[in-house]
C-alpha atoms as a PDB file:
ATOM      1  CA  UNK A   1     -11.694 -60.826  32.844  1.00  0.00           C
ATOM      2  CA  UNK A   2     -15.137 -61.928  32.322  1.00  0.00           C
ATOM      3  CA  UNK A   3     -16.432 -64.448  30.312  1.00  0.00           C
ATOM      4  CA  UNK A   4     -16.133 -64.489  26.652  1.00  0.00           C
ATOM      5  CA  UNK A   5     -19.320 -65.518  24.346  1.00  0.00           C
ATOM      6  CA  UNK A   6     -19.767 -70.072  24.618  1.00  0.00           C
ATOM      7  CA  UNK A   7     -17.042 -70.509  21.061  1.00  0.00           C
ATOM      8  CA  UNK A   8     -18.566 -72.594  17.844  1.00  0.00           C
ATOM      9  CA  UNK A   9     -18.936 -76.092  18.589  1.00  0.00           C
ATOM     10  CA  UNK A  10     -16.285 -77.020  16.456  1.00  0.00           C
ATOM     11  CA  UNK A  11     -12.033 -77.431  17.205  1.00  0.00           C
ATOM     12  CA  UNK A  12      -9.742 -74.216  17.190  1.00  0.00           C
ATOM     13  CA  UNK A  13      -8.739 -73.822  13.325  1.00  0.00           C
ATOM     14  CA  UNK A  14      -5.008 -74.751  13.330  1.00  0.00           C
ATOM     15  CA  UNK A  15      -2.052 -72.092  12.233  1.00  0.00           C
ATOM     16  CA  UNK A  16      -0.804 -71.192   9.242  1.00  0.00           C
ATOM     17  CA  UNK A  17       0.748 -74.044   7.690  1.00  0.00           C
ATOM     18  CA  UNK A  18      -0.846 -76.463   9.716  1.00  0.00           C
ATOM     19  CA  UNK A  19      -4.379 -78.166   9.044  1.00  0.00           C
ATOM     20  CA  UNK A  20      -7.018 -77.673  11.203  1.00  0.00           C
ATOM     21  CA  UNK A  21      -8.218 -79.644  13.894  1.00  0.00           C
ATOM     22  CA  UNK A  22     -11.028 -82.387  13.116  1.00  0.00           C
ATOM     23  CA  UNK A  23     -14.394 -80.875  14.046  1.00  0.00           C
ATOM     24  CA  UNK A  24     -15.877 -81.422  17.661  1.00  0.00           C
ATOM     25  CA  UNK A  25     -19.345 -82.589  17.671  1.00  0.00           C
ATOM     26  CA  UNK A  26     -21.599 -80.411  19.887  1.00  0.00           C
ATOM     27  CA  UNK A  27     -21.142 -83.081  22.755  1.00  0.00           C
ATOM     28  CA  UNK A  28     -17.535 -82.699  22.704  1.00  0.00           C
ATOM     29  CA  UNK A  29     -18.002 -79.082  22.049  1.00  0.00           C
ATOM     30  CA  UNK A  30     -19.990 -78.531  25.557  1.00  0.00           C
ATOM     31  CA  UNK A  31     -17.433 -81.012  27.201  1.00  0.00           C
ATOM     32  CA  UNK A  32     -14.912 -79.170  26.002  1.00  0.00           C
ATOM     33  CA  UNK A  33     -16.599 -75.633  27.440  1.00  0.00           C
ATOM     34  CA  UNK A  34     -16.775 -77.497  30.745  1.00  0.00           C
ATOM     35  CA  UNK A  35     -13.029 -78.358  31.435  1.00  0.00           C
ATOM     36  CA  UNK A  36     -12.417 -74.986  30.453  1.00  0.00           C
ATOM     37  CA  UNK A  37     -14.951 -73.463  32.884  1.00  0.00           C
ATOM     38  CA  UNK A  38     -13.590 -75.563  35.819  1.00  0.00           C
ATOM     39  CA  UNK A  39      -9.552 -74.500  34.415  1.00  0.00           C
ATOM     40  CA  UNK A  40     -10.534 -71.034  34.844  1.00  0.00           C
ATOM     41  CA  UNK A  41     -12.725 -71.139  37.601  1.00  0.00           C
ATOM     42  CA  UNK A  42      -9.497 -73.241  39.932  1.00  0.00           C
ATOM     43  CA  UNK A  43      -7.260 -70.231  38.588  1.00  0.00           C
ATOM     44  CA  UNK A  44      -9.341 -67.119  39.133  1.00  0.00           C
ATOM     45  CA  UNK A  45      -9.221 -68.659  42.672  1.00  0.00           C
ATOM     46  CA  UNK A  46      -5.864 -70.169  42.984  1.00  0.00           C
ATOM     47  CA  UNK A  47      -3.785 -68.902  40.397  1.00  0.00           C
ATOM     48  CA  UNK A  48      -1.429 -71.669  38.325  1.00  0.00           C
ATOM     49  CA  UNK A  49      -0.548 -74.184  41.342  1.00  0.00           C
ATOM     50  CA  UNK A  50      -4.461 -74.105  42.173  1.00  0.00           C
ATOM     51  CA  UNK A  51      -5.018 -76.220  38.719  1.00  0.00           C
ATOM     52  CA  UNK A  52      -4.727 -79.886  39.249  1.00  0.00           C
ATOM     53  CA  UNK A  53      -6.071 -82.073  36.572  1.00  0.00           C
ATOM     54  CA  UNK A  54      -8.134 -83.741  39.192  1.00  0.00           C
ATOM     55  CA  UNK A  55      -9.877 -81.012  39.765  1.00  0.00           C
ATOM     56  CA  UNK A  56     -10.675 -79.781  36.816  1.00  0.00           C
ATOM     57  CA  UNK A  57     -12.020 -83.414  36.068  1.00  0.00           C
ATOM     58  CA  UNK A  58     -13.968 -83.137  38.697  1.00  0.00           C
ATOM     59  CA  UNK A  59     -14.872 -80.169  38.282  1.00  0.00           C
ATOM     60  CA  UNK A  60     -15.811 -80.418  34.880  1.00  0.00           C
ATOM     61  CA  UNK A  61     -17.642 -83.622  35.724  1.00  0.00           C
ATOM     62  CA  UNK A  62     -15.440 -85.490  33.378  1.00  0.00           C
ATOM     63  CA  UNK A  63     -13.736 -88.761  33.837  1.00  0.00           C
ATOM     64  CA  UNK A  64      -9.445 -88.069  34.675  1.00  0.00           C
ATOM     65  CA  UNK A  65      -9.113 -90.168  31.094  1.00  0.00           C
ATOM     66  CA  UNK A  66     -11.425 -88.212  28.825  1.00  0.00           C
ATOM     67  CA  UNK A  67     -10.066 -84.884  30.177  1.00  0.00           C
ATOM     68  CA  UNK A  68      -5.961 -85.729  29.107  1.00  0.00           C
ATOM     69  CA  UNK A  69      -7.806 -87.261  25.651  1.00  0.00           C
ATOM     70  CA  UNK A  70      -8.361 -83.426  25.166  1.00  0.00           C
ATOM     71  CA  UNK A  71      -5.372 -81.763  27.209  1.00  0.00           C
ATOM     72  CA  UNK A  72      -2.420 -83.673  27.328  1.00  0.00           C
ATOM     73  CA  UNK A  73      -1.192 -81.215  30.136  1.00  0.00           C
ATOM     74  CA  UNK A  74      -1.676 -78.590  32.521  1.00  0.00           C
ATOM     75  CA  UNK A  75      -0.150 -76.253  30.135  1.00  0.00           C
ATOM     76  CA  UNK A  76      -1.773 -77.271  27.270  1.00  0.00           C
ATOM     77  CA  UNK A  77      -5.124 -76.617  29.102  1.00  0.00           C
ATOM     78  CA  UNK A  78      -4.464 -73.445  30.496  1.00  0.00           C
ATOM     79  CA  UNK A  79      -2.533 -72.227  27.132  1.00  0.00           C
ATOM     80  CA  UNK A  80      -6.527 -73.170  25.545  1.00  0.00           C
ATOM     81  CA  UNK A  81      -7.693 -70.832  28.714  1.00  0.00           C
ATOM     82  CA  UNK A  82      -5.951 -67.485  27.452  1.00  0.00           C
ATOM     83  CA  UNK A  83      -6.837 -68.581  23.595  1.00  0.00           C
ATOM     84  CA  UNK A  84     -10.074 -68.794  24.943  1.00  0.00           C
ATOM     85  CA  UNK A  85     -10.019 -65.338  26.988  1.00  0.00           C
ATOM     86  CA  UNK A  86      -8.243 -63.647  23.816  1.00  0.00           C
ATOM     87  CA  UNK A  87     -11.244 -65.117  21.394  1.00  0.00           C
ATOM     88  CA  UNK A  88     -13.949 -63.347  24.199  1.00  0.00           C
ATOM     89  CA  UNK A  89     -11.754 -60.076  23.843  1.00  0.00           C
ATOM     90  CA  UNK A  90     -11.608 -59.927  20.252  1.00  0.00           C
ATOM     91  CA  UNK A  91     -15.698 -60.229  20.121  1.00  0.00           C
ATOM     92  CA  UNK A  92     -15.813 -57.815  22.162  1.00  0.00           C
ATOM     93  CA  UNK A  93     -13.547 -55.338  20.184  1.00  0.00           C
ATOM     94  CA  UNK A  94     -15.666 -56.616  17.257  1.00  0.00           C
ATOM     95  CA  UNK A  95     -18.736 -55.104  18.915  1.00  0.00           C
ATOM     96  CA  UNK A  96     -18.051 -52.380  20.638  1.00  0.00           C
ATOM     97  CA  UNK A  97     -14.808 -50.754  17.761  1.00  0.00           C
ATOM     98  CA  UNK A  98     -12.219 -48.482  20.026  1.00  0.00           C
ATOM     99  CA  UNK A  99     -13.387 -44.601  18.938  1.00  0.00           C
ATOM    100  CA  UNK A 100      -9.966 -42.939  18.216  1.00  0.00           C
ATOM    101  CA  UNK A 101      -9.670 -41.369  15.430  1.00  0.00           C
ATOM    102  CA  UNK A 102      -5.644 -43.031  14.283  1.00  0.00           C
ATOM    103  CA  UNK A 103      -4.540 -46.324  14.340  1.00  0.00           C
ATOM    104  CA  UNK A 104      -2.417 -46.425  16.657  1.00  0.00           C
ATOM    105  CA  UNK A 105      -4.233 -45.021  19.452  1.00  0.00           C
ATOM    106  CA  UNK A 106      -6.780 -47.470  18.608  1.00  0.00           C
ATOM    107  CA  UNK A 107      -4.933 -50.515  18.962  1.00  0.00           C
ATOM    108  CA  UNK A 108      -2.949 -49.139  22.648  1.00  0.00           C
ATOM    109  CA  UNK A 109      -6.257 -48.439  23.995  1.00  0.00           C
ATOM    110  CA  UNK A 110      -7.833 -52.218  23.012  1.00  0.00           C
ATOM    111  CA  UNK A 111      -4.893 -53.541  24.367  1.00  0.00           C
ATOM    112  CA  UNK A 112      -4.699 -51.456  27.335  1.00  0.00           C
ATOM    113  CA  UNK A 113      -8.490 -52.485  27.702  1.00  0.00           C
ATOM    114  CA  UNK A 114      -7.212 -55.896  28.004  1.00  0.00           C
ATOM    115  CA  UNK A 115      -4.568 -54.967  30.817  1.00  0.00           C
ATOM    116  CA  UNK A 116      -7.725 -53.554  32.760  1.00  0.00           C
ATOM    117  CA  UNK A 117      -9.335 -56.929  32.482  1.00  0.00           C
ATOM    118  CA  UNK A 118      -6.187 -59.416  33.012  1.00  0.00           C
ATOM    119  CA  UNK A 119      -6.517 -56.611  35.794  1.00  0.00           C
ATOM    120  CA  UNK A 120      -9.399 -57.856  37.892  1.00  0.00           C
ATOM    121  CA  UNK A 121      -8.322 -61.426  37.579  1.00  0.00           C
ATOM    122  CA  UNK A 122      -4.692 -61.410  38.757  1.00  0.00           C
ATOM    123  CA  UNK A 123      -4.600 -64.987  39.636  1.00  0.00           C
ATOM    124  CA  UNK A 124      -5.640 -66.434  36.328  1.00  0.00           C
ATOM    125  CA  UNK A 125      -3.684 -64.072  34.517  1.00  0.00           C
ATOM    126  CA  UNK A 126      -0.792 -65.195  36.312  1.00  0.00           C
ATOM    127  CA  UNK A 127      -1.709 -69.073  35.213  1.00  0.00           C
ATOM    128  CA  UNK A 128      -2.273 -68.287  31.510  1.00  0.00           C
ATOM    129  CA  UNK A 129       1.103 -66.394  31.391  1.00  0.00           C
ATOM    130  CA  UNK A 130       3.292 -69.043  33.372  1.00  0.00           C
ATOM    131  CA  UNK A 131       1.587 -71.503  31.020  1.00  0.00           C
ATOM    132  CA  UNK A 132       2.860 -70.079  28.046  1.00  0.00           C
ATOM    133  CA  UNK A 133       6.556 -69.956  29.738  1.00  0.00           C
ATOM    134  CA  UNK A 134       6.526 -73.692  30.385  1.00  0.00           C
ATOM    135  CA  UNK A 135       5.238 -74.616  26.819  1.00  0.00           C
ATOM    136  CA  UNK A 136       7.785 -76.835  24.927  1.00  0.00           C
ATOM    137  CA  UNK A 137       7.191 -77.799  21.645  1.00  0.00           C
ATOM    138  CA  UNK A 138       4.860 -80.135  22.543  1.00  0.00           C
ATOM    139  CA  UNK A 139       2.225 -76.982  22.978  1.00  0.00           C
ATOM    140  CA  UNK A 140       3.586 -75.118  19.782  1.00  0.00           C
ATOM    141  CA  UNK A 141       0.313 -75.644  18.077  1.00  0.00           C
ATOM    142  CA  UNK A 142      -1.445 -74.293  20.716  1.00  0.00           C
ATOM    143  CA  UNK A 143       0.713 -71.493  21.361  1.00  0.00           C
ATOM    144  CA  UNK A 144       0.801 -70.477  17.978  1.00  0.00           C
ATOM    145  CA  UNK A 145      -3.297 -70.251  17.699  1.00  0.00           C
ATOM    146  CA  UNK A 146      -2.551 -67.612  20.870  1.00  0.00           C
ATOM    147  CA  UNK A 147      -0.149 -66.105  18.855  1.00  0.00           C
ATOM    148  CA  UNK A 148      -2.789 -65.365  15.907  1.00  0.00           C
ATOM    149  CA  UNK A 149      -5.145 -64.313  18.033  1.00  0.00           C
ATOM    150  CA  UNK A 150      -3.347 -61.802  19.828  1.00  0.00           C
ATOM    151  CA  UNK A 151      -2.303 -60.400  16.354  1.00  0.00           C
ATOM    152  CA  UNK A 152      -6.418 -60.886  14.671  1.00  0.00           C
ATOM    153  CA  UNK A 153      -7.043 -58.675  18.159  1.00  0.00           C
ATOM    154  CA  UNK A 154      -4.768 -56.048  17.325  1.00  0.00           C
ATOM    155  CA  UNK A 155      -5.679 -56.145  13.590  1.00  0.00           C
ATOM    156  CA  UNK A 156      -9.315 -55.458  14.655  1.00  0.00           C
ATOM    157  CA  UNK A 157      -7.973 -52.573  16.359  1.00  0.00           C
ATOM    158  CA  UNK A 158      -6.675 -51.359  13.580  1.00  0.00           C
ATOM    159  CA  UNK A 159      -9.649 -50.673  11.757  1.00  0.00           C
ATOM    160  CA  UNK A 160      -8.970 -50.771   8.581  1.00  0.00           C
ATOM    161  CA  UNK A 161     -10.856 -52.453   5.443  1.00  0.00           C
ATOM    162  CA  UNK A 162      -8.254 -53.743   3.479  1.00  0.00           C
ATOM    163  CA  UNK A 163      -5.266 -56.406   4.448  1.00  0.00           C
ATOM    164  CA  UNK A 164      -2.333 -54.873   6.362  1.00  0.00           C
ATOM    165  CA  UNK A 165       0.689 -54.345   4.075  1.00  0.00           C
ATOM    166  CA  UNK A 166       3.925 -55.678   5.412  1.00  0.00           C
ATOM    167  CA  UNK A 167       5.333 -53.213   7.445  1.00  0.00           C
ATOM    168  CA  UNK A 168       1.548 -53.564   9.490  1.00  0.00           C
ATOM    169  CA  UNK A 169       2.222 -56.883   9.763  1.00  0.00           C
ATOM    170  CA  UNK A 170       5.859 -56.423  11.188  1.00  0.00           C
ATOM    171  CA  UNK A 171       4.467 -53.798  13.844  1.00  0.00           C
ATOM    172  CA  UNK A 172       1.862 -56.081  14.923  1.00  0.00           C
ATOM    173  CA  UNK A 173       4.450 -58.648  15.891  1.00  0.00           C
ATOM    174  CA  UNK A 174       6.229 -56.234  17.608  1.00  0.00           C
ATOM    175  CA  UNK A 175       3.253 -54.658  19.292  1.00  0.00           C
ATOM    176  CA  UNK A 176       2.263 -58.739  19.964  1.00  0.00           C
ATOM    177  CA  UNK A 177       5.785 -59.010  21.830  1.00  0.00           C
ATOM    178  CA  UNK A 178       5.554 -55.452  23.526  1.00  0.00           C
ATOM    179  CA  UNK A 179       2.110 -56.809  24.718  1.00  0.00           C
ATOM    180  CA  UNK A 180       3.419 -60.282  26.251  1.00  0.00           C
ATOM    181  CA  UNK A 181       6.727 -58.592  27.658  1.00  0.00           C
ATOM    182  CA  UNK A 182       4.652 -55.849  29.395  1.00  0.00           C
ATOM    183  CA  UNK A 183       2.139 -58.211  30.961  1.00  0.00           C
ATOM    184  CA  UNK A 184       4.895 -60.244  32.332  1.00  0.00           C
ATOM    185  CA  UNK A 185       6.597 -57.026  33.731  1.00  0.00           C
ATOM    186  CA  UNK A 186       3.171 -56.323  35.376  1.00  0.00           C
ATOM    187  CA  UNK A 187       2.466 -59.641  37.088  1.00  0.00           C
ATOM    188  CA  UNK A 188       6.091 -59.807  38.395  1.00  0.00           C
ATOM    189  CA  UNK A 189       5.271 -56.220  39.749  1.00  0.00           C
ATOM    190  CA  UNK A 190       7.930 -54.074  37.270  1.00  0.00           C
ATOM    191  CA  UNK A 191       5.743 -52.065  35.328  1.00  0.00           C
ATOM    192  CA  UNK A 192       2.453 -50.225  36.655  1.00  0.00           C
ATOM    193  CA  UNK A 193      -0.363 -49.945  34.570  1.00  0.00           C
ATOM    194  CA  UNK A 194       0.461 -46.555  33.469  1.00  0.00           C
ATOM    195  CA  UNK A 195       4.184 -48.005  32.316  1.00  0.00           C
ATOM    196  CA  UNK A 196       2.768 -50.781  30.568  1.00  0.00           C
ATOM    197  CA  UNK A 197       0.214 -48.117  28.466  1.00  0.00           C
ATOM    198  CA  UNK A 198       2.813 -45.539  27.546  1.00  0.00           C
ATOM    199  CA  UNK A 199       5.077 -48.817  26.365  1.00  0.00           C
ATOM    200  CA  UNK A 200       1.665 -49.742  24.124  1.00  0.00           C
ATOM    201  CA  UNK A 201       1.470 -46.473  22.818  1.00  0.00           C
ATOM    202  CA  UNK A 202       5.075 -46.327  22.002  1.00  0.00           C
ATOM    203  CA  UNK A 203       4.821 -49.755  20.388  1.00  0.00           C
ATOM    204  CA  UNK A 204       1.640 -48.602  18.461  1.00  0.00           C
ATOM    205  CA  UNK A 205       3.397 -45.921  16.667  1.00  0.00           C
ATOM    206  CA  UNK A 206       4.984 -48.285  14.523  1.00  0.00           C
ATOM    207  CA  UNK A 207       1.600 -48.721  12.690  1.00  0.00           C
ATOM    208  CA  UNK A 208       2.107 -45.506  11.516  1.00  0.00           C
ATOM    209  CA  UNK A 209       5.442 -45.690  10.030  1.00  0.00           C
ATOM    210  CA  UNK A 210       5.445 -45.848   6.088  1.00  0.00           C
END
């Protein structure tokens, strides 16, 4: 997947219900960019086992101490990787809008565009997913910020000026879980490519129910 745009120097706004995170100043902002750097860089290479918090430390150029101050774990780190990955995806949606002409087409192809570039990084795709299956509660913060993203990603998609009405909002989750589901089928080695698109599409169609 490559690289998404350096993020704000400030903390990842918190979920719905919860308040945000305090501000990062931009020395703790570029820290911050660092340990994530090394993170992916270890599990482009290495996939999930390939992450040791040494490493990224070291990697980073970060002291062991200062890097649990801002990941308590492995899994919170790599759960910030694929919030990070999803935030460079949704720019790029934002700049470059999918071109077909309904909805739903619109939002399988962005996410299908996604597949293609979890595609070319197998390895670190397999990290941020096995991440997400070890979070416990502990991470549920952090899992729920990938949760919004995936969802702002596939409202982009979408298109549309206005706020989604309900059932839009009920199809996205299910498109979200379609989404997760199918990219675990793919990394285990169930579902092609071609499998996991017509399940998109399928998913997609919801949008268009009244």
């Amino acid at each position: 997947m490559p690289p998404p745009a350096p993020p704000v120097p400030t903390a990842a706004a918190g979920p719905a219900g919860q308040p945000a995170d305090p501000p990062l100043t931009a020395r703790q902002a570029e820290r911050r960019r660092r340990i994530l750097r090394a993170a992916t860089g270890l599990a482009a290479r290495g996939g999930y086992e390939a992450v040791q918090m040494r490493e990224v430390a070291e990697g980073a150029q970060v002291a062991l101490g200062t890097l649990y101050r801002y990941f308590p774990s492995k899994v919170h780190l790599l759960v910030a990787v694929m919030l990070e990955q999803l935030q460079g995806l949704q720019e790029q949606v934002r700049r470059h809008p999918p071109a077909e002409r309904d909805a739903a087409s619109r939002v399988a192809e962005t996410l299908t565009r996604a597949f293609h570039a979890l595609q070319r990084e197998p390895l670190l795709a397999e990290a941020m997913v096995r991440a997400l299956s070890f979070a416990d509660r502990s991470v549920s913060a952090e899992v729920d910020r990938v949760s919004s993203a995936t969802g702002q990603l596939i409202l982009d998609a979408l298109g549309q000026s206005g706020p989604p009405t309900e059932s839009q909002r009920a199809a996205v989750r299910v498109i979200e879980h379609t989404w997760h589901s199918a990219l675990v089928s793919w990394l285990s080695g169930r579902a092609s490519i071609a499998e996991v698109r017509a399940d998109l599409h399928t998913a997609a169609r919801l949008l268009t129910l009244p």
